[in-house]
C-alpha atoms as a PDB file:
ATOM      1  CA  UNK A   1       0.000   0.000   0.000  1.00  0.00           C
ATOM      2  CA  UNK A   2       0.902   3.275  -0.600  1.00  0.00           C
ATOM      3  CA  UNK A   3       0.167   6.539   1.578  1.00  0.00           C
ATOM      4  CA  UNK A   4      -0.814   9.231  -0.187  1.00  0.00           C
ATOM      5  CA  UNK A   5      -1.617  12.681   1.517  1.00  0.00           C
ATOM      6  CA  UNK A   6      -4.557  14.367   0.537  1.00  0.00           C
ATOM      7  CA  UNK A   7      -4.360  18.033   2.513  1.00  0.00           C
ATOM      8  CA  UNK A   8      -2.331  18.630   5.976  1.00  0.00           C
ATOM      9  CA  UNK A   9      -5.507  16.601   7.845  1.00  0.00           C
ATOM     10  CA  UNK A  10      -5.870  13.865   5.606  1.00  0.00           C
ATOM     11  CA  UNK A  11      -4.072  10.881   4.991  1.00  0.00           C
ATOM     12  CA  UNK A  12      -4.970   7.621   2.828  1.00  0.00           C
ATOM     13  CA  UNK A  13      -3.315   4.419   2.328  1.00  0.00           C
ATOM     14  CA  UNK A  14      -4.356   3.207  -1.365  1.00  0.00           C
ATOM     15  CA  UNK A  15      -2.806   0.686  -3.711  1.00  0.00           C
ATOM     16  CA  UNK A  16      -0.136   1.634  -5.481  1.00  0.00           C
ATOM     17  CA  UNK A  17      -0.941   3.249  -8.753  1.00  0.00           C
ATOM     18  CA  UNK A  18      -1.288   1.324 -12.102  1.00  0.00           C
ATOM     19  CA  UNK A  19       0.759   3.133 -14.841  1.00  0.00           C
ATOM     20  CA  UNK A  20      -1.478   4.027 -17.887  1.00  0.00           C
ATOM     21  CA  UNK A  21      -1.395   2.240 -21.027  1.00  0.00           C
ATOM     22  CA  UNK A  22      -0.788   4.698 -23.450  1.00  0.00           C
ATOM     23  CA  UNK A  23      -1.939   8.914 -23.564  1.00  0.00           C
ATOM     24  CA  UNK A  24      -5.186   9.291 -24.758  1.00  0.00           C
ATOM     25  CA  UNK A  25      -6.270  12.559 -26.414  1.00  0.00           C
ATOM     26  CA  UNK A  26      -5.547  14.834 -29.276  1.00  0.00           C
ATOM     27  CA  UNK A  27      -3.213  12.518 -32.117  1.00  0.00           C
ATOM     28  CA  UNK A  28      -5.812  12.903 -35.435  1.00  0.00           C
ATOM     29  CA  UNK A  29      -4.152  14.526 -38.217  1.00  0.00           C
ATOM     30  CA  UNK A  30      -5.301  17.713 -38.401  1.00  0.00           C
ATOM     31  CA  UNK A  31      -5.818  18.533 -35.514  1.00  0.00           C
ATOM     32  CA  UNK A  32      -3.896  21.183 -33.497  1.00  0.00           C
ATOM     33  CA  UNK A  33      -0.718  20.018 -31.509  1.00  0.00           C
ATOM     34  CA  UNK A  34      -1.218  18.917 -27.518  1.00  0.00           C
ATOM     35  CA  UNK A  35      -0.189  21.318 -25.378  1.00  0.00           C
ATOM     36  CA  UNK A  36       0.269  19.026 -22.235  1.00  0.00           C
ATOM     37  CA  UNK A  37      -0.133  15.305 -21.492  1.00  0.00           C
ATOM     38  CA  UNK A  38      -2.133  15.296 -18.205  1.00  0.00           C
ATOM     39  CA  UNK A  39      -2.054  12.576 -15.580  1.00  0.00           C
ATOM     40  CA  UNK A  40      -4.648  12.148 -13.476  1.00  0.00           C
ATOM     41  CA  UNK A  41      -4.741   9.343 -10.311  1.00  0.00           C
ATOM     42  CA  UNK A  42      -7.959   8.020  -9.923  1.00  0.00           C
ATOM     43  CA  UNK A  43      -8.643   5.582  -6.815  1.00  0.00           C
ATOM     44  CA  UNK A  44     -11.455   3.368  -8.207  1.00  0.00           C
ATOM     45  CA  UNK A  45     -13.842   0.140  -6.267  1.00  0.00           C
ATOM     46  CA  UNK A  46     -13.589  -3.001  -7.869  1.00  0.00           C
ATOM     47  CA  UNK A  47     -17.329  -1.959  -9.316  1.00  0.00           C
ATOM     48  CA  UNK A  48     -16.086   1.556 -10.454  1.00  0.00           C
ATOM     49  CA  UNK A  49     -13.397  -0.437 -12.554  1.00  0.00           C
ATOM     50  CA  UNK A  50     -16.539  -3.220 -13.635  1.00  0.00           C
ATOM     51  CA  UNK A  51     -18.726  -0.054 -14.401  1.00  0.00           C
ATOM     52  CA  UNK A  52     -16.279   1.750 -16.881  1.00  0.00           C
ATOM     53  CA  UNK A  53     -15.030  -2.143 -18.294  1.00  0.00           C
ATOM     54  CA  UNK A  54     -18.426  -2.842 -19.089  1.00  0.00           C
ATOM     55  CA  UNK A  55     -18.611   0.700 -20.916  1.00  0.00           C
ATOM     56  CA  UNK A  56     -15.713  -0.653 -23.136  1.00  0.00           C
ATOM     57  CA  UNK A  57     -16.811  -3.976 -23.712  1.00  0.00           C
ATOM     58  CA  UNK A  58     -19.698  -3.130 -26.033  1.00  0.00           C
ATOM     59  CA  UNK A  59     -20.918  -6.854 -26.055  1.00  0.00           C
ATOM     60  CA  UNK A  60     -17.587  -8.807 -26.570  1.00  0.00           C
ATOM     61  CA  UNK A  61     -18.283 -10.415 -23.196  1.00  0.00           C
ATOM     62  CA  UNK A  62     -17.936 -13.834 -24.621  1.00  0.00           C
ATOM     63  CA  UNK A  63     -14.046 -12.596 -25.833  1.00  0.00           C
ATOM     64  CA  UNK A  64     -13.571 -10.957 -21.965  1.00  0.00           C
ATOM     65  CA  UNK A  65     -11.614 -14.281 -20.999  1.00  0.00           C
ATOM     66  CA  UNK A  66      -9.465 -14.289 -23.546  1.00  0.00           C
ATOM     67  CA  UNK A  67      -8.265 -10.489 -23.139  1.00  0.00           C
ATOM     68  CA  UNK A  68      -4.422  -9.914 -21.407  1.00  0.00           C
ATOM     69  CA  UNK A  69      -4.388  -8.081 -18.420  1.00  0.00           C
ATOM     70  CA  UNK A  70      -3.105  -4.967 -20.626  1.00  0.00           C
ATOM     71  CA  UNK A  71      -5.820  -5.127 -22.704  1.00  0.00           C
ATOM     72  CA  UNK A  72      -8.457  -4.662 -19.954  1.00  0.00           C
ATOM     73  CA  UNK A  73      -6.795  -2.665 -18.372  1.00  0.00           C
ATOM     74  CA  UNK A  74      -6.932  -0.103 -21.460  1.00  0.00           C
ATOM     75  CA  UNK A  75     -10.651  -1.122 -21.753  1.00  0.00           C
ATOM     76  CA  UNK A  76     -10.719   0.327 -18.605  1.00  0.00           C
ATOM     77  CA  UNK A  77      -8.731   3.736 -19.327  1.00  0.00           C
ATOM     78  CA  UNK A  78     -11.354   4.124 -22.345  1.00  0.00           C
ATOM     79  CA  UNK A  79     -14.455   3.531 -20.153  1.00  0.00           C
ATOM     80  CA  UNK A  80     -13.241   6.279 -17.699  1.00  0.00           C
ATOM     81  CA  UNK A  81     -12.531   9.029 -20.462  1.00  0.00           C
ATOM     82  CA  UNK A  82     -16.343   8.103 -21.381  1.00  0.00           C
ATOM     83  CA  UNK A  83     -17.601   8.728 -18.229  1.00  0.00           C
ATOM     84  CA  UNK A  84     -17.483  11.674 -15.797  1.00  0.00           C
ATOM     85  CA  UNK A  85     -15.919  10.512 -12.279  1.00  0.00           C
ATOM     86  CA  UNK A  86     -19.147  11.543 -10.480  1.00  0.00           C
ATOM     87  CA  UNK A  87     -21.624   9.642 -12.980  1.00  0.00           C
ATOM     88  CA  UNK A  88     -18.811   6.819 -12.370  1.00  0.00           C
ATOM     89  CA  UNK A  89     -18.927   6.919  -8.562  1.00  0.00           C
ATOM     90  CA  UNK A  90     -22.602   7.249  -8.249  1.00  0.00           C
ATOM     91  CA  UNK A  91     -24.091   4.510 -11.332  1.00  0.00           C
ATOM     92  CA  UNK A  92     -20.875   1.871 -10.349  1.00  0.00           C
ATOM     93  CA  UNK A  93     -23.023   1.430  -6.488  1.00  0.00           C
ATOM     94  CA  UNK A  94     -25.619  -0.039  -8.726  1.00  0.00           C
ATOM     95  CA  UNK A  95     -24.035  -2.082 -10.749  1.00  0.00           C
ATOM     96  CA  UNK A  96     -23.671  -5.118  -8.793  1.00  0.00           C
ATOM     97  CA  UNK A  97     -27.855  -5.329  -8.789  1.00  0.00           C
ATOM     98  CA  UNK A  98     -27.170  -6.809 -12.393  1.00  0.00           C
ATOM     99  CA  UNK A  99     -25.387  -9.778 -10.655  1.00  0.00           C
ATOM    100  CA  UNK A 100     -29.860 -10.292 -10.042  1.00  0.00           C
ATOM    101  CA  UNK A 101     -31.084 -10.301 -13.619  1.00  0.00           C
ATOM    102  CA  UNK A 102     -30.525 -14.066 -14.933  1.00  0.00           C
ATOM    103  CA  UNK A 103     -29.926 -12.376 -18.436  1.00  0.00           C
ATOM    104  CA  UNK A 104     -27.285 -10.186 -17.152  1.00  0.00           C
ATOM    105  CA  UNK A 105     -25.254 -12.030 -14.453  1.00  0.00           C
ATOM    106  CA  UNK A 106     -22.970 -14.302 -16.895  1.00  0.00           C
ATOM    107  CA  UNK A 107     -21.877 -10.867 -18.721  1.00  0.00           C
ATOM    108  CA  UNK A 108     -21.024  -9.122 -15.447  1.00  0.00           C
ATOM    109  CA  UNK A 109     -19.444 -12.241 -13.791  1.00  0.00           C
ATOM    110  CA  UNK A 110     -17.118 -12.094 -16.761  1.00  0.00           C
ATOM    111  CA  UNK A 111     -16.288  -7.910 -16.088  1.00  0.00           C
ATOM    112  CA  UNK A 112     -15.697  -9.225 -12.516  1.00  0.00           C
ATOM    113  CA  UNK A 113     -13.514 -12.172 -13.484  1.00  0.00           C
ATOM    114  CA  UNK A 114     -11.486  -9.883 -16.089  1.00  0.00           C
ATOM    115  CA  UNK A 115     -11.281  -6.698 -13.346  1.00  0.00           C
ATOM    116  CA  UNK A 116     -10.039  -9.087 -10.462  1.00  0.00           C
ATOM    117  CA  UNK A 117      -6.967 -10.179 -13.197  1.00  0.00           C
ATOM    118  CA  UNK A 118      -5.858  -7.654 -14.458  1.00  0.00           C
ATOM    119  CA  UNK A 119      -5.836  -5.722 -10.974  1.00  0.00           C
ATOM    120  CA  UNK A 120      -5.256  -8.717  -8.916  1.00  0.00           C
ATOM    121  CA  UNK A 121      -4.327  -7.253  -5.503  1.00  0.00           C
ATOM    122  CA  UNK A 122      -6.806  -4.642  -5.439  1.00  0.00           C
ATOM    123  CA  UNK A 123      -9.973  -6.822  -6.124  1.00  0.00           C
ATOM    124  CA  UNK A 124     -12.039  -9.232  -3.823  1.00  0.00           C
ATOM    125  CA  UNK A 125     -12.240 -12.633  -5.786  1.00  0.00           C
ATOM    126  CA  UNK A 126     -15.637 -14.181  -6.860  1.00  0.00           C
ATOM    127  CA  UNK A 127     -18.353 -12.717  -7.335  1.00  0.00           C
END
């Protein structure tokens, strides 16, 4: 774990942080020339990561098994820069309600079985 201090009153001990795959943003041709590559830490549940997975997966839940730990990981990266980190925070406390819906739960138990390996020390196993 790693401490990280949030303001002089505030202390957390998170995970330590998973490097991103690649910069996302501003490479069309064209298009003007980026001004700054911005990093931004974002601590995330093991539903948050589901939630913005399953944003990525756009049906290919039968191929979920078969995707490298890099791989979902980016799936990941490109579900976040789709959603706002509020929207994120708040719709990702619902998400495990799908586990209920018989038509849903074989989908979502394969975002859970892909999040917990490609982010294997930060996720509860089984779902």
């Amino acid at each position: 774990m790693t401490l990280y201090t949030l303001d002089e009153n505030h202390t957390v001990d998170l995970p330590p942080a998973v490097p991103p795959s690649h910069p996302w943003g501003a490479f069309g041709p064209g298009e003007e020339e980026p001004r700054a590559v911005v990093t931004l830490q974002v601590a995330m549940t093991r539903d948050m990561l589901a939630l913005a997975l399953d944003r990525a997966v756009t049906n290919s839940y039968d191929a979920l098994d078969a995707w490298t730990a890099g791989y979902i990981r980016e799936g990941v990266e490109m579900g976040l820069c789709e959603f706002d980190l509020y929207r994120l925070e708040r719709e990702s406390l619902c998400y495990p309600d799908l586990l209920d819906d018989p038509a849903a739960r074989p989908n979502v138990q394969a975002v859970y079985r892909a999040i917990d390996r490609a982010y294997p020390l930060y996720a509860p196993k089984e779902s």
